[in-house]
PDB file of N, CA and C in Angstrom:
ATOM      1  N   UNK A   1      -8.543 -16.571  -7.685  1.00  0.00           N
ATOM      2  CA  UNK A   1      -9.219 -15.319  -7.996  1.00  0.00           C
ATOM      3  C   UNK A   1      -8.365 -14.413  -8.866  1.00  0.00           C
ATOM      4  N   UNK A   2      -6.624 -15.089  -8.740  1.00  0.00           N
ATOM      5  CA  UNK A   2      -6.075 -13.886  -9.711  1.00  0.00           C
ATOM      6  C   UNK A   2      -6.444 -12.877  -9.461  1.00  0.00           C
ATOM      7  N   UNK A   3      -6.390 -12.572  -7.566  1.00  0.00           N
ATOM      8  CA  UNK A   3      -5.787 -10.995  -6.642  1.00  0.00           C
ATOM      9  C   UNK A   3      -4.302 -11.216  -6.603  1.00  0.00           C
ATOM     10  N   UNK A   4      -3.728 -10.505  -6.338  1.00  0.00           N
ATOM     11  CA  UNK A   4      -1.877 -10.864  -6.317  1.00  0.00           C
ATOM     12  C   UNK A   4      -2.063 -10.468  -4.332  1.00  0.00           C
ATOM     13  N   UNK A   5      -1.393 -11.567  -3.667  1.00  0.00           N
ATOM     14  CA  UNK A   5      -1.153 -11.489  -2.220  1.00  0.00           C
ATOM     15  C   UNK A   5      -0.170 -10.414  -2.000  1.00  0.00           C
ATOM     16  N   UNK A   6      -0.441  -9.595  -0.882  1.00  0.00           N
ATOM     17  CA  UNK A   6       0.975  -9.197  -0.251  1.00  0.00           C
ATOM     18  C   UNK A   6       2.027  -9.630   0.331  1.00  0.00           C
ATOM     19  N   UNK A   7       1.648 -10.940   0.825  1.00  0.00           N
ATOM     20  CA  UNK A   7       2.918 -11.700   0.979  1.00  0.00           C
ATOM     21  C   UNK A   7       3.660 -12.450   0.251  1.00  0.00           C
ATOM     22  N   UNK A   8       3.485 -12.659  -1.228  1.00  0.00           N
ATOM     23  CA  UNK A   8       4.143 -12.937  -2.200  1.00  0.00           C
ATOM     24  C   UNK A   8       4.862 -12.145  -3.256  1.00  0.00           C
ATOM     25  N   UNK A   9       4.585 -10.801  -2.716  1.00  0.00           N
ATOM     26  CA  UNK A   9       5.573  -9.572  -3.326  1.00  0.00           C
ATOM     27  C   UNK A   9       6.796  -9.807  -2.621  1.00  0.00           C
ATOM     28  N   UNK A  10       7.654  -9.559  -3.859  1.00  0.00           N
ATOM     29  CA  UNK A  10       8.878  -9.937  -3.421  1.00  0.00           C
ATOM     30  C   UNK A  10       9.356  -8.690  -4.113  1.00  0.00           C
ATOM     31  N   UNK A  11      10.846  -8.202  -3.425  1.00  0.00           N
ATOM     32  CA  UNK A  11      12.031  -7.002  -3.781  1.00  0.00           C
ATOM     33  C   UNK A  11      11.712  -6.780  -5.462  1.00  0.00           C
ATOM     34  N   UNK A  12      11.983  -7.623  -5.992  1.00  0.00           N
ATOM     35  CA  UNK A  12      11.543  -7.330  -7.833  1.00  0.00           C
ATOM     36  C   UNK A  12      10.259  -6.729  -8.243  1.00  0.00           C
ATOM     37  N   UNK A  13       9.285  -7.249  -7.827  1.00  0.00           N
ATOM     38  CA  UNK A  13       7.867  -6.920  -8.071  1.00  0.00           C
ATOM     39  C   UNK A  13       7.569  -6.161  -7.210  1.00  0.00           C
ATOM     40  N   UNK A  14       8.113  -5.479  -5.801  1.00  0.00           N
ATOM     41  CA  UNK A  14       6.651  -4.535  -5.103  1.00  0.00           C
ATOM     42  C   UNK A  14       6.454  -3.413  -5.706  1.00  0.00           C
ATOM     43  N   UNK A  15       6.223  -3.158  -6.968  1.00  0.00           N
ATOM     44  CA  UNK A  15       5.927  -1.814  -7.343  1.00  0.00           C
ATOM     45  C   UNK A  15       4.668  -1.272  -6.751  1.00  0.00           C
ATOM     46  N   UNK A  16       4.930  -0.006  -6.514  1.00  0.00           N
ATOM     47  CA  UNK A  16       3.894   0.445  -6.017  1.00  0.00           C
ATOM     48  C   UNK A  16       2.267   0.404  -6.844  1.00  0.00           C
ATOM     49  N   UNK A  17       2.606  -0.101  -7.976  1.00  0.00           N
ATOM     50  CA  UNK A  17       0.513  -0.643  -8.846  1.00  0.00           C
ATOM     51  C   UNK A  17       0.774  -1.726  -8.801  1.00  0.00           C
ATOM     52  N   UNK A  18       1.904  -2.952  -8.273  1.00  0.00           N
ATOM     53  CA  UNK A  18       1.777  -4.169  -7.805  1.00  0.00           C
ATOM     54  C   UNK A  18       1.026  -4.160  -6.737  1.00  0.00           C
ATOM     55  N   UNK A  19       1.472  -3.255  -5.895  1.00  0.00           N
ATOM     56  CA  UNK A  19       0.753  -3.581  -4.072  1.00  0.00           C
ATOM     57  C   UNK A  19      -0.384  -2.869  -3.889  1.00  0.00           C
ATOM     58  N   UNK A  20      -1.079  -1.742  -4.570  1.00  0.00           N
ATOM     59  CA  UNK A  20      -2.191  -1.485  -4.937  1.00  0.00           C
ATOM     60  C   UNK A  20      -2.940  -2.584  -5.611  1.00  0.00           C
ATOM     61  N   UNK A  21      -2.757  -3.764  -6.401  1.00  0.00           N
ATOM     62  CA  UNK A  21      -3.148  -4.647  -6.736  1.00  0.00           C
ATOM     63  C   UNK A  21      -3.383  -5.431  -5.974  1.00  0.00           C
ATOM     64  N   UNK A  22      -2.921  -5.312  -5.153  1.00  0.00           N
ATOM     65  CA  UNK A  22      -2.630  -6.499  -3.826  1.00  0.00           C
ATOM     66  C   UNK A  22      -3.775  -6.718  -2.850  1.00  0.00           C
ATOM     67  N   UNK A  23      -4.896  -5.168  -3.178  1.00  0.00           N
ATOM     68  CA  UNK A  23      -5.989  -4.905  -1.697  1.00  0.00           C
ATOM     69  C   UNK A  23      -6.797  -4.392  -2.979  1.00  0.00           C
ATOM     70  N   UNK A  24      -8.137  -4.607  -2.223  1.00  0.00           N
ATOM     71  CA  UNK A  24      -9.325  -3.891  -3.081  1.00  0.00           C
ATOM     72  C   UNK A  24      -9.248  -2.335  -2.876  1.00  0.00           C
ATOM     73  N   UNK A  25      -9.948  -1.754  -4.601  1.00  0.00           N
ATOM     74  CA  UNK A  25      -9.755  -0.411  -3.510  1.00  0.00           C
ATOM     75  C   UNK A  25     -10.433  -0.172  -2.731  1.00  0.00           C
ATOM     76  N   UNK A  26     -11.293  -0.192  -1.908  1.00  0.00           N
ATOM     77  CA  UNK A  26     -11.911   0.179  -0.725  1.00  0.00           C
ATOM     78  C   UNK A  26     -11.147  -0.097   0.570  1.00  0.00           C
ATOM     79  N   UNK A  27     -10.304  -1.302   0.363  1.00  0.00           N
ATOM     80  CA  UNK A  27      -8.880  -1.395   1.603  1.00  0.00           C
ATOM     81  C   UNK A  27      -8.150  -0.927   1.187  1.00  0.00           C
ATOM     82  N   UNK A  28      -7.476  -0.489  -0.163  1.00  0.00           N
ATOM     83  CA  UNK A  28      -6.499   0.636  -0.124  1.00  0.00           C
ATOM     84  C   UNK A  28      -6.477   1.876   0.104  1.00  0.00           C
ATOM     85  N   UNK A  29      -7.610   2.054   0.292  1.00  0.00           N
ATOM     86  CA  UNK A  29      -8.166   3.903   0.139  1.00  0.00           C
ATOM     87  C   UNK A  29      -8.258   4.071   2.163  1.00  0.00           C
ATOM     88  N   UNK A  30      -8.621   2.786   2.833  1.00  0.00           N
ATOM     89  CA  UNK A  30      -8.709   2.648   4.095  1.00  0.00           C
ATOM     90  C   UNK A  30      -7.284   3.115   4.385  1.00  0.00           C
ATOM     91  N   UNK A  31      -6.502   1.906   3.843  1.00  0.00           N
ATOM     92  CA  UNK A  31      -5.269   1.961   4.556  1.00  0.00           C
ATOM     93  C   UNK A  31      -4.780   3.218   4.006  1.00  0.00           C
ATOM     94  N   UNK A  32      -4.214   3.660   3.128  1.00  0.00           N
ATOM     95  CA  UNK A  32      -3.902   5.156   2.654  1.00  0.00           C
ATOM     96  C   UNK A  32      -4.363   5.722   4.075  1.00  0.00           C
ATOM     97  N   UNK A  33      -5.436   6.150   4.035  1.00  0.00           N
ATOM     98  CA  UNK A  33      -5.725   7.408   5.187  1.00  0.00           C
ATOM     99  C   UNK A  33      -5.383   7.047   6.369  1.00  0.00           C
ATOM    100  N   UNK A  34      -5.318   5.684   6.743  1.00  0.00           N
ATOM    101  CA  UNK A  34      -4.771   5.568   8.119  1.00  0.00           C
ATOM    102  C   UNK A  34      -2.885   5.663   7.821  1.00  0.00           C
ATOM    103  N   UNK A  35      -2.489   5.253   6.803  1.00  0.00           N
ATOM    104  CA  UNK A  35      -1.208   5.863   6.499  1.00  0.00           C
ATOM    105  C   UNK A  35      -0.780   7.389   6.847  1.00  0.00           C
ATOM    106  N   UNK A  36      -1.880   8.472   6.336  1.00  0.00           N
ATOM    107  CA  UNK A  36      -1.900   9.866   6.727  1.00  0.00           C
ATOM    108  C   UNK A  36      -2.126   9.909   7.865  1.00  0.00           C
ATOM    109  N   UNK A  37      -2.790   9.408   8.897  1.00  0.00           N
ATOM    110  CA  UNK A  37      -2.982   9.559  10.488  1.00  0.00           C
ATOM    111  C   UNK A  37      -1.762   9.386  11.216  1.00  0.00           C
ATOM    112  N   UNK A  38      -1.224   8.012  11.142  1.00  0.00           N
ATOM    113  CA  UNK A  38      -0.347   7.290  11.717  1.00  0.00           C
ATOM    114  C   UNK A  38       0.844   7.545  11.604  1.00  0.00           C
ATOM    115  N   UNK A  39       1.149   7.619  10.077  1.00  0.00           N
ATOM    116  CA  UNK A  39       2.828   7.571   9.197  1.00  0.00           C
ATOM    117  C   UNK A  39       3.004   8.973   8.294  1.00  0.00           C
ATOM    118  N   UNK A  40       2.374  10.067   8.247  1.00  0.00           N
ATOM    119  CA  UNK A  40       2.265  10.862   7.070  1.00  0.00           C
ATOM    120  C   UNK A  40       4.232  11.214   6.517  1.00  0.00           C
ATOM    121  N   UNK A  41       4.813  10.923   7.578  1.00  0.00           N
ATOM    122  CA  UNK A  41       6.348  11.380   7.169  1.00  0.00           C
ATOM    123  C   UNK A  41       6.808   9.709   6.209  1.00  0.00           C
ATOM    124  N   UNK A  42       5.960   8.783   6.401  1.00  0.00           N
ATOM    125  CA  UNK A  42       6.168   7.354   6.093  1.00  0.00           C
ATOM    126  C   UNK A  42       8.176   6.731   6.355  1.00  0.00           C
ATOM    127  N   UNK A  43       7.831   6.922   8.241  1.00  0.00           N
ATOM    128  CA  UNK A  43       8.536   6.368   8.581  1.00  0.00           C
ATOM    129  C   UNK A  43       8.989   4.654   8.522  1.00  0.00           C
ATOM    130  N   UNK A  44       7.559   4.045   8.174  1.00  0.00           N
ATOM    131  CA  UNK A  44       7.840   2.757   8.165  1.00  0.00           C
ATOM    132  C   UNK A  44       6.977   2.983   6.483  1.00  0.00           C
ATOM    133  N   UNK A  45       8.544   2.483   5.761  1.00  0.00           N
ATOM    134  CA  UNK A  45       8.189   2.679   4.409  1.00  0.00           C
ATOM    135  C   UNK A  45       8.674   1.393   3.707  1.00  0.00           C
ATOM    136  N   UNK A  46       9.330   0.772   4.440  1.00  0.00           N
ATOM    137  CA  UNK A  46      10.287  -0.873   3.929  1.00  0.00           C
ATOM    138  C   UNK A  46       8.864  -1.440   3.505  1.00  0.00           C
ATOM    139  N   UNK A  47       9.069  -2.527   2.473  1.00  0.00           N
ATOM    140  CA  UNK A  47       8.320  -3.479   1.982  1.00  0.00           C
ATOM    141  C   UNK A  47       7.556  -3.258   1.230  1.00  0.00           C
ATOM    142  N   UNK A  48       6.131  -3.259   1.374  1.00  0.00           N
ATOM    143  CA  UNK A  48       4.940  -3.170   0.746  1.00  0.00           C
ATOM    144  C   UNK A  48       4.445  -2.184   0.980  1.00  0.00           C
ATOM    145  N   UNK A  49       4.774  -0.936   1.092  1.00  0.00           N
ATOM    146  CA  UNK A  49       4.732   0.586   1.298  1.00  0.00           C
ATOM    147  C   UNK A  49       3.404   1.021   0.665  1.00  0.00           C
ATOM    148  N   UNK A  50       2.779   1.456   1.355  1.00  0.00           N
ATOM    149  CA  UNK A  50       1.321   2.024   1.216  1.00  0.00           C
ATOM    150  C   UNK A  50       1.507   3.657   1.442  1.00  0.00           C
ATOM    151  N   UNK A  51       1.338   4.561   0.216  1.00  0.00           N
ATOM    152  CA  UNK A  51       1.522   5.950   0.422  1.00  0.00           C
ATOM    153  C   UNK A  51       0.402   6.516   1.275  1.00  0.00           C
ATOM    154  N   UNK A  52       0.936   7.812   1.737  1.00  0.00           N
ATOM    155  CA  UNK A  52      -0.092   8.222   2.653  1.00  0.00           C
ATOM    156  C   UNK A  52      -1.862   8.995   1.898  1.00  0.00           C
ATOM    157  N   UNK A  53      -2.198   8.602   1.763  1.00  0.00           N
ATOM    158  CA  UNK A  53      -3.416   9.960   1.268  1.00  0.00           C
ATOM    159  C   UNK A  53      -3.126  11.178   1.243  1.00  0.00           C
ATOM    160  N   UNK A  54      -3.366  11.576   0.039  1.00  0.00           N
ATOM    161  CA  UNK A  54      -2.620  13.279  -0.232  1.00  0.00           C
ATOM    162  C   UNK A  54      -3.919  13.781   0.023  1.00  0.00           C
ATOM    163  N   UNK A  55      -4.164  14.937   0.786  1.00  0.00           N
ATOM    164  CA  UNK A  55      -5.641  15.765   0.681  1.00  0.00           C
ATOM    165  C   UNK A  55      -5.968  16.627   0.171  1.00  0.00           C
ATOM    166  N   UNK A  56      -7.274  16.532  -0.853  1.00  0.00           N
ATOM    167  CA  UNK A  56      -7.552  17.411  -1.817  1.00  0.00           C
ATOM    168  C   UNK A  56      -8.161  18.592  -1.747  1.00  0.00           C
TER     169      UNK A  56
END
């Protein structure tokens, strides 16, 4: 399908519009806001780091 996996991001590549690439947006926009519920200080930020939803 030529989606890029999250488990094949590696230290070189996880840029953050790599790992947005990684989920549709409708699961990134999910996970974001549960990022703001859960993590908003984004204590668990290692790896494939999903920012929190900023609110507009």
């Amino acid at each position: 399908t030529g989606a890029t996996l999250p488990g094949f991001l590696f230290d070189h590549d996880s840029t953050p519009a790599r790992v947005r690439l990684a989920y549709t947006p409708a699961n990134y926009q999910r996970l974001a806001t549960l990022k703001a519920t859960y993590d908003p200080n984004q204590l668990f930020r290692v790896n494939h780091t999903i920012p929190p939803l900023k609110e507009t």
